[in-house]
C-alpha atoms as a PDB file:
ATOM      1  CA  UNK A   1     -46.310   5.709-138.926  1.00  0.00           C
ATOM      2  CA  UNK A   2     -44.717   2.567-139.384  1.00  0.00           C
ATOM      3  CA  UNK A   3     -42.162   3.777-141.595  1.00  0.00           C
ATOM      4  CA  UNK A   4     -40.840   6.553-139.334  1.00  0.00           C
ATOM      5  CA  UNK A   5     -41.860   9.753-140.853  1.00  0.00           C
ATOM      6  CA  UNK A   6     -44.992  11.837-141.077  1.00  0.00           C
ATOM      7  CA  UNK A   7     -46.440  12.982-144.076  1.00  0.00           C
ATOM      8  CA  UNK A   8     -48.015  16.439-144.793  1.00  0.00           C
ATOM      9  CA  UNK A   9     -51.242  16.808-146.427  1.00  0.00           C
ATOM     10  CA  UNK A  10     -50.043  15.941-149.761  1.00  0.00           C
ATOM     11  CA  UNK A  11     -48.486  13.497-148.957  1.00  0.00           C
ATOM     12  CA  UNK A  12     -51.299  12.053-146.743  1.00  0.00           C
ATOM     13  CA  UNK A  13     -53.744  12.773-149.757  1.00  0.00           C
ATOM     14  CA  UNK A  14     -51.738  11.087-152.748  1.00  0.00           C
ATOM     15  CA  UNK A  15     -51.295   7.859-150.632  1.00  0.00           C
ATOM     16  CA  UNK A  16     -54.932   8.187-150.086  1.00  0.00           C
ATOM     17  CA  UNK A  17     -55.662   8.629-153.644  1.00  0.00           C
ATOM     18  CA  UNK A  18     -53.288   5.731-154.032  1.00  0.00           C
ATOM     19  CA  UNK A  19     -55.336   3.332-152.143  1.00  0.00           C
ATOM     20  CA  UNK A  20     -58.726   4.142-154.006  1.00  0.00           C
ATOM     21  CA  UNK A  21     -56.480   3.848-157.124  1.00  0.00           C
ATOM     22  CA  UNK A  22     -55.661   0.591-156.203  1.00  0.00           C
ATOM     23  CA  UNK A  23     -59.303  -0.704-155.104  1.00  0.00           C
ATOM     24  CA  UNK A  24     -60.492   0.807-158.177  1.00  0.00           C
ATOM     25  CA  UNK A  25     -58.569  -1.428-160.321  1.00  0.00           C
ATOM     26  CA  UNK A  26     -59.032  -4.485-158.624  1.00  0.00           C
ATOM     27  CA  UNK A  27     -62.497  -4.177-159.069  1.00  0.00           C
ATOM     28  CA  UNK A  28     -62.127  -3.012-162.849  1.00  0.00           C
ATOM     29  CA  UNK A  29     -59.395  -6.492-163.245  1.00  0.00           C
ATOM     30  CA  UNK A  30     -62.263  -8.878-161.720  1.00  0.00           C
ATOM     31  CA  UNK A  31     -65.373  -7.044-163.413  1.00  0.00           C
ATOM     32  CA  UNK A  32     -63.346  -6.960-166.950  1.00  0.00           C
ATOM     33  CA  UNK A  33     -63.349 -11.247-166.817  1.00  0.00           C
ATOM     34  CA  UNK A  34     -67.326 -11.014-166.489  1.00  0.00           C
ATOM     35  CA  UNK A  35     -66.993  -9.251-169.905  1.00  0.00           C
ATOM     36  CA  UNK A  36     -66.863 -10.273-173.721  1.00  0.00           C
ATOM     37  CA  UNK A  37     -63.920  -9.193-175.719  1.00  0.00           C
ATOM     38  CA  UNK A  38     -64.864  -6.191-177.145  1.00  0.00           C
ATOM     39  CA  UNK A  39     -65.794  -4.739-173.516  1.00  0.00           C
ATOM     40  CA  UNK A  40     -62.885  -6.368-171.998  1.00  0.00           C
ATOM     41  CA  UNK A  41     -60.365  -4.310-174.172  1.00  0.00           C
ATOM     42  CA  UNK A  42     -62.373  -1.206-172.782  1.00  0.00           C
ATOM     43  CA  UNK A  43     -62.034  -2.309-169.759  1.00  0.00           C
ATOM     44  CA  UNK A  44     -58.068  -2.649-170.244  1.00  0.00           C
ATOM     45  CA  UNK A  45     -58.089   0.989-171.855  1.00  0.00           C
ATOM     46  CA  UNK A  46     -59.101   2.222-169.405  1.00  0.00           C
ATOM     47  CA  UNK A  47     -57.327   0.668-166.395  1.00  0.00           C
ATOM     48  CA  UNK A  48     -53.674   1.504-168.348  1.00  0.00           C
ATOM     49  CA  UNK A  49     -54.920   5.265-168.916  1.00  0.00           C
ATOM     50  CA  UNK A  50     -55.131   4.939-164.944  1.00  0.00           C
ATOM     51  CA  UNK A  51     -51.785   3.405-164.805  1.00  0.00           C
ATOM     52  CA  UNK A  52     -50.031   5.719-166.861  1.00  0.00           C
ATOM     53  CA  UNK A  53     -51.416   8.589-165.067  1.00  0.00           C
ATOM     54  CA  UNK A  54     -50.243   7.930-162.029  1.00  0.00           C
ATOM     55  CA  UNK A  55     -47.144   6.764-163.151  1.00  0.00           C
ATOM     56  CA  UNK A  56     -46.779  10.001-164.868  1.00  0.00           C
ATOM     57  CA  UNK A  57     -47.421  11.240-161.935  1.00  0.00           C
ATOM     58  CA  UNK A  58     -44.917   9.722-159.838  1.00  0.00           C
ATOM     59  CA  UNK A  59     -41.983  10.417-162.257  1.00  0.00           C
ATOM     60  CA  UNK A  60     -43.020  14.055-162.660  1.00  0.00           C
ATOM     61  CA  UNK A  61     -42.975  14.048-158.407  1.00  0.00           C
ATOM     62  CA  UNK A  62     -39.429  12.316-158.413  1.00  0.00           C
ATOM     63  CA  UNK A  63     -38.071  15.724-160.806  1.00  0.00           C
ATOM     64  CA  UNK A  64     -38.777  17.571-158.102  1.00  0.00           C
END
């Protein structure tokens, strides 16, 4: 890897997960300008409950 270090499956997975995550809201940032306002703040909803998650996530990891 070009970091250095090797990841176990975990590790492999949530960077994985990570990716997708970030496709994911990509497509959600260029579909919600297609949208009118009501549907755009859905949109937005919905991406920061995705956000918060896994920045939840990553704070909860960082405990450990």
């Amino acid at each position: 890897m070009a970091w250095g270090g090797s990841l176990n499956k975990e590790g492999s997975n949530h960077l994985r997960n990570l990716r997708e995550v970030d496709n994911i809201l990509k497509f959600l940032e260029g579909f919600k300008r297609k949208l009118n306002e009501k549907e755009k703040q859905k949109i937005a909803d919905a991406i920061n409950i995705i956000v918060n998650h896994y920045s939840k996530e990553k704070k909860d990891e960082n405990k450990t």
